[in-house]
N, C-alpha and C. Protein backbone atom coordinates (compact mmCIF):
# COMPACT_ATOMS: atom_id res chain seq x y z
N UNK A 1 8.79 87.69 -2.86
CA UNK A 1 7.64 86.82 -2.76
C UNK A 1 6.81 86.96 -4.03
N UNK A 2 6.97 85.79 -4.57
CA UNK A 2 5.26 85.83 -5.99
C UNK A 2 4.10 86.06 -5.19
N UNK A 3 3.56 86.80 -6.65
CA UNK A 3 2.03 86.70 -6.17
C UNK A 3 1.09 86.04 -6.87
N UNK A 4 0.29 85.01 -5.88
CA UNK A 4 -0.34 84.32 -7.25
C UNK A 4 -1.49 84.98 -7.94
N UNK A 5 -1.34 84.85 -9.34
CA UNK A 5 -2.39 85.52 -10.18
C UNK A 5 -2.82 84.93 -10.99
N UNK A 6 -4.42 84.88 -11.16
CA UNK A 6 -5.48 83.44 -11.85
C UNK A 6 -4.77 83.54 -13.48
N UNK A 7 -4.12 81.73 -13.50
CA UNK A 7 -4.19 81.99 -14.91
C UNK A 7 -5.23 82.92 -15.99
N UNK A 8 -5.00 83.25 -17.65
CA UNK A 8 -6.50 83.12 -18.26
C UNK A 8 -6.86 82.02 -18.57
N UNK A 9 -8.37 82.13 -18.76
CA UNK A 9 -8.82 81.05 -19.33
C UNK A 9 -8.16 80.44 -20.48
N UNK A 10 -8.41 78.96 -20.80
CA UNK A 10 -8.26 78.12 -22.16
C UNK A 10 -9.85 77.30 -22.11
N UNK A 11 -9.22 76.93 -23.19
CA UNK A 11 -10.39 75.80 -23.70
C UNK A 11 -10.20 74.64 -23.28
N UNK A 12 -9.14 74.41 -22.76
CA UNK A 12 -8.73 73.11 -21.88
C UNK A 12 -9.21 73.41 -20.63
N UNK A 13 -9.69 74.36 -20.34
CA UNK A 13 -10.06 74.64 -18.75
C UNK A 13 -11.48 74.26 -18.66
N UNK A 14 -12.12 74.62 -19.75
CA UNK A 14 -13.48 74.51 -20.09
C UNK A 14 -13.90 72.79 -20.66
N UNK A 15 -12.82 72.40 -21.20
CA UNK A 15 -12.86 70.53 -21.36
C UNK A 15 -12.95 70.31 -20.50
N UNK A 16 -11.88 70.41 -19.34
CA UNK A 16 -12.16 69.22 -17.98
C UNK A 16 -13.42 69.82 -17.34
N UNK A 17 -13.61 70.89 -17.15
CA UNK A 17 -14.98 70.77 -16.38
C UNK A 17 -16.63 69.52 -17.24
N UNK A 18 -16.10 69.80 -18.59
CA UNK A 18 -17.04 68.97 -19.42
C UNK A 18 -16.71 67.61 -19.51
N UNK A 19 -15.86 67.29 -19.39
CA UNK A 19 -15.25 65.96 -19.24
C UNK A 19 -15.76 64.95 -17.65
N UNK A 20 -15.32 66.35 -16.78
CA UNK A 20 -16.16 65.56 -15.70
C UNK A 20 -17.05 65.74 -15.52
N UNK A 21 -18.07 66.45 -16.15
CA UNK A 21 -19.74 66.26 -16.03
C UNK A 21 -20.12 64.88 -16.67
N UNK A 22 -19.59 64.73 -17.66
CA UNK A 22 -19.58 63.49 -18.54
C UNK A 22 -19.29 62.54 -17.96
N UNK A 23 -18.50 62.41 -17.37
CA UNK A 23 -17.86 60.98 -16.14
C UNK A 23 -18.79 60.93 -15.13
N UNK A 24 -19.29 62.04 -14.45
CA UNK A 24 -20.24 61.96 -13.60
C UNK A 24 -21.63 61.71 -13.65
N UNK A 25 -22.40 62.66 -14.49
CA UNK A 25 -23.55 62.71 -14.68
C UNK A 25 -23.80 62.13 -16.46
N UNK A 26 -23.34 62.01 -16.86
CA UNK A 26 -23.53 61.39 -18.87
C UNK A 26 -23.19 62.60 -19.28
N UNK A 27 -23.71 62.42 -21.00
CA UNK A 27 -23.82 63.45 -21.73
C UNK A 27 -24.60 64.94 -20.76
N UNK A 28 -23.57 65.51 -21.42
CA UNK A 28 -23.94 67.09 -21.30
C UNK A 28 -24.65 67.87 -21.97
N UNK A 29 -25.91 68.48 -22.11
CA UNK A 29 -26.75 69.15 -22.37
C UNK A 29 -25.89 70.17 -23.74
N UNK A 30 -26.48 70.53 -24.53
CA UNK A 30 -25.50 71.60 -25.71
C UNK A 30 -26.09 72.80 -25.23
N UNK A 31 -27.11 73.05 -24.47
CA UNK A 31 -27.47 74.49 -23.60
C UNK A 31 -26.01 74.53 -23.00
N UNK A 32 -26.08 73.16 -21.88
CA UNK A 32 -25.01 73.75 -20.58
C UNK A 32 -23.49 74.10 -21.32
N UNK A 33 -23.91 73.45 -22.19
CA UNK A 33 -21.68 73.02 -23.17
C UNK A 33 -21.65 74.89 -24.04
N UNK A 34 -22.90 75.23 -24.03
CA UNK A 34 -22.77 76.35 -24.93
C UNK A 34 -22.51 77.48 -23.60
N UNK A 35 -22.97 77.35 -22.24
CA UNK A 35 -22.73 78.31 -21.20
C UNK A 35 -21.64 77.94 -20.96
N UNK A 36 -20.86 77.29 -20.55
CA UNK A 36 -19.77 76.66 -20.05
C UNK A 36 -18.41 77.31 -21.33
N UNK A 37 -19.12 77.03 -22.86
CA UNK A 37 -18.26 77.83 -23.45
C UNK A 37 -17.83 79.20 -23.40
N UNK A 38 -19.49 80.07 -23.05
CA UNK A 38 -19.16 81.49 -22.92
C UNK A 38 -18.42 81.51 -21.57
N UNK A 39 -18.16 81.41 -20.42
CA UNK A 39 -18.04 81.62 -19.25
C UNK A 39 -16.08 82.04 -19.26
N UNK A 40 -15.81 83.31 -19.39
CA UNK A 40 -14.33 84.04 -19.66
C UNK A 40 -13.85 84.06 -18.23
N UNK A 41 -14.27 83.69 -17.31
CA UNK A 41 -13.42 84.29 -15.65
C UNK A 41 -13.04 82.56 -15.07
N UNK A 42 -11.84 82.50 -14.80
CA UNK A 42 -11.08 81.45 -14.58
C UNK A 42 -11.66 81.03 -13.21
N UNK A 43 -11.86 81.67 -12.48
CA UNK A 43 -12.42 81.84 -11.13
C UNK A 43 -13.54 80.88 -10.79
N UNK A 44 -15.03 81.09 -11.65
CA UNK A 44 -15.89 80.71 -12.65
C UNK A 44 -15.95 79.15 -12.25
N UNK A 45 -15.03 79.21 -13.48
CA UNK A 45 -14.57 77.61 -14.29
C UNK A 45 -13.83 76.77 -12.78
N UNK A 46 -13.30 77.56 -12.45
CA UNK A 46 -12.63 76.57 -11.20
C UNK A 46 -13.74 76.18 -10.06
N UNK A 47 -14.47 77.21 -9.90
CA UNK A 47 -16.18 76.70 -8.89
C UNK A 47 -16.54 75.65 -9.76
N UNK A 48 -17.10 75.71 -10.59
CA UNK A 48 -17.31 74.66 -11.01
C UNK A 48 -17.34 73.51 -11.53
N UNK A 49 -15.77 73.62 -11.67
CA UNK A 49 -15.36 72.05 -11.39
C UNK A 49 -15.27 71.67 -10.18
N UNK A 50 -15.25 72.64 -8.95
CA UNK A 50 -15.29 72.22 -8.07
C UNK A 50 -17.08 71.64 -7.44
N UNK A 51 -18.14 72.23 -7.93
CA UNK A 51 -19.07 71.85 -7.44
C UNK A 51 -19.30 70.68 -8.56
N UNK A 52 -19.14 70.22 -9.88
CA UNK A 52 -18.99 69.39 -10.35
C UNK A 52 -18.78 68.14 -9.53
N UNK A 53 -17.31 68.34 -8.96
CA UNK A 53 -16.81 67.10 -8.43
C UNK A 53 -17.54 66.36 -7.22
N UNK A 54 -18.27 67.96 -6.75
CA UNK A 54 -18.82 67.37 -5.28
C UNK A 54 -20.51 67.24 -5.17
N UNK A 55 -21.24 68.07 -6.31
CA UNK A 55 -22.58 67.57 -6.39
C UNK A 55 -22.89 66.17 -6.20
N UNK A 56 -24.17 65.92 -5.68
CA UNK A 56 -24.32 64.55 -5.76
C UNK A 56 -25.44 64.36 -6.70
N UNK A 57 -26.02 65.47 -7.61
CA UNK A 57 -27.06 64.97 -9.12
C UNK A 57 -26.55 66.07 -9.45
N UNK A 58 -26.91 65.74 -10.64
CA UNK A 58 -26.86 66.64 -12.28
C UNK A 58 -28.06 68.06 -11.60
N UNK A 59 -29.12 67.84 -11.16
CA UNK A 59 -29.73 68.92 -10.30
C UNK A 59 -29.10 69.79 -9.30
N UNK A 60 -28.30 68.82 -8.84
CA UNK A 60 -27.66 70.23 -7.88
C UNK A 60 -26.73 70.75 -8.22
N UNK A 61 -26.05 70.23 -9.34
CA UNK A 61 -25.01 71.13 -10.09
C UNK A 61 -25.65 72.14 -11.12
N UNK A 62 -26.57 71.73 -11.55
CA UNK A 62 -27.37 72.48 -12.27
C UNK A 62 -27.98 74.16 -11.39
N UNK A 63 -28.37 73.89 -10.70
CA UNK A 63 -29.18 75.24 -9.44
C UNK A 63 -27.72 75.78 -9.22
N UNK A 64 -26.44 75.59 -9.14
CA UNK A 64 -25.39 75.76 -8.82
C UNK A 64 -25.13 76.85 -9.98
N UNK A 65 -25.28 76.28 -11.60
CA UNK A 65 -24.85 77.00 -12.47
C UNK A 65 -25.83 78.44 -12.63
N UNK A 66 -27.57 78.12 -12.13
CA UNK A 66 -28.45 78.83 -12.74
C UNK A 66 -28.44 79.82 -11.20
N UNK A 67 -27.66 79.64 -10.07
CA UNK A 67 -27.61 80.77 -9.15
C UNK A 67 -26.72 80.67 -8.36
N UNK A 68 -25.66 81.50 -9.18
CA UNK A 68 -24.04 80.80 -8.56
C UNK A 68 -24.21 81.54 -6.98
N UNK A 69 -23.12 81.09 -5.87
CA UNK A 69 -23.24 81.23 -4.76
C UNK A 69 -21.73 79.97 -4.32
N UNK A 70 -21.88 80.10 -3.60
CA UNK A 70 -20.35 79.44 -2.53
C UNK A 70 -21.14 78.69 -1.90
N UNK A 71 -22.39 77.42 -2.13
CA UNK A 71 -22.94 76.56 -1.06
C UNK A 71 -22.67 75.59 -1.03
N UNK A 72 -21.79 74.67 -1.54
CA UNK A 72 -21.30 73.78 -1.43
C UNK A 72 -21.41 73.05 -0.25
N UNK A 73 -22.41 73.03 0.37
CA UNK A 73 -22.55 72.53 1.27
C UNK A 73 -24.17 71.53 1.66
N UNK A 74 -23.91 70.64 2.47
CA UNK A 74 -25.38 69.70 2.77
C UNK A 74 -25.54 68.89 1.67
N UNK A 75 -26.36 67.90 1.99
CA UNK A 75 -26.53 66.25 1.24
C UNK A 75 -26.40 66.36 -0.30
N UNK A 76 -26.89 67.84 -1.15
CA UNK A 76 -26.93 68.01 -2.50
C UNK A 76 -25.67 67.99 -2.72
N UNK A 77 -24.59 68.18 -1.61
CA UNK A 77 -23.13 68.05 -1.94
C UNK A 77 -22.34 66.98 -1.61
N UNK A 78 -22.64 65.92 -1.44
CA UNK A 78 -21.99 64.60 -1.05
C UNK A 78 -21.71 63.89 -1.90
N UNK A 79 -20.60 63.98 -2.77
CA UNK A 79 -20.77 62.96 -3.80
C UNK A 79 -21.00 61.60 -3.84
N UNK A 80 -20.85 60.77 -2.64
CA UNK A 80 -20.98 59.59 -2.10
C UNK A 80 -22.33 59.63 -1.20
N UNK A 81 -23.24 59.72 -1.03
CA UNK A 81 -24.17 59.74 -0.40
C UNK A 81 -24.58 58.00 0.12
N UNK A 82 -24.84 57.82 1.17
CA UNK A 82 -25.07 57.00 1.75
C UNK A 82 -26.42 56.31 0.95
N UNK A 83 -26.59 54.85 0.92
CA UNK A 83 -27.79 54.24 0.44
C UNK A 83 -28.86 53.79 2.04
N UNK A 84 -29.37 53.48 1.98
CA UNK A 84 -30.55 52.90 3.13
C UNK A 84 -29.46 51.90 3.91
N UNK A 85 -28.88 50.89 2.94
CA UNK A 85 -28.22 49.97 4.04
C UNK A 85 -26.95 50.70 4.58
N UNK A 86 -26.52 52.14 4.78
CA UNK A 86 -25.08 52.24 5.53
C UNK A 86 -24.07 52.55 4.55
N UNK A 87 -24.36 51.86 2.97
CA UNK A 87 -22.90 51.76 2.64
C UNK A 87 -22.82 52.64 1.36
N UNK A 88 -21.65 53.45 1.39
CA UNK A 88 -21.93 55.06 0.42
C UNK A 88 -22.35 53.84 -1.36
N UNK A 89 -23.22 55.04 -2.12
CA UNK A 89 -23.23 54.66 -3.56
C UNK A 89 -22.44 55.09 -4.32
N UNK A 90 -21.71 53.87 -5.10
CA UNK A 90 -21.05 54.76 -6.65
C UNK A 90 -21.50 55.43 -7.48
N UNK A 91 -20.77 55.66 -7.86
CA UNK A 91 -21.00 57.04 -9.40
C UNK A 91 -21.72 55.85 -10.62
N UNK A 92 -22.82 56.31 -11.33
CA UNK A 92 -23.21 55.96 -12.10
C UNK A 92 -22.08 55.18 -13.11
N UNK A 93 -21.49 55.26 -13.55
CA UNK A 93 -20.54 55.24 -14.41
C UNK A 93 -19.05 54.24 -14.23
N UNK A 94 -19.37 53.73 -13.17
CA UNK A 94 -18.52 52.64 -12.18
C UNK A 94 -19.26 51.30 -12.32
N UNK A 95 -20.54 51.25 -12.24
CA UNK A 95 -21.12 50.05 -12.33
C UNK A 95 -21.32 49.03 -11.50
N UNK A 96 -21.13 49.42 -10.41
CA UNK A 96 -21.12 48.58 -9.20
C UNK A 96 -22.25 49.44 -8.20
């Protein structure tokens, strides 16, 4: 039986998380791109592409980075969040 063991980091690991902040929320801050560069634990980088994907503002991914934790959870995490009339909103960046 393998055992799985966390790749190391690359710098490609550290693009897509920046790539999809960029798709999601715009340009990325050169504070956050300069933390995101230091950040060596693969582990890390994989939370947060995962809360990336599922924040629903640049704020709650943000409180995410400045006090990491496993909360991924409740309305700051919906990436689709419902509008007033019923029907979920797109991503900035979709245009509709």
């Amino acid at each position: 039986m393998e055992s799985h063991q966390p790749h190391p980091i690359t710098n490609d690991d550290r693009q897509d998380l920046l790539a999809l902040l960029d798709i999601r929320f715009g340009a990325v801050p050169e504070d956050v791109s300069e933390a995101i560069a230091a950040i060596e634990d693969v582990s890390q980088i994989d939370h947060l592409i995962l809360v990336a994907a599922n924040a629903a503002s640049w704020t709650d991914f943000l409180r995410e980075v400045r006090e990491p934790g496993f909360r991924i959870v409740g309305q700051g995490f919906d990436p689709l969040p419902e509008r007033d009339d019923g029907s979920a909103k797109r991503g900035k960046h979709h245009g509709k």
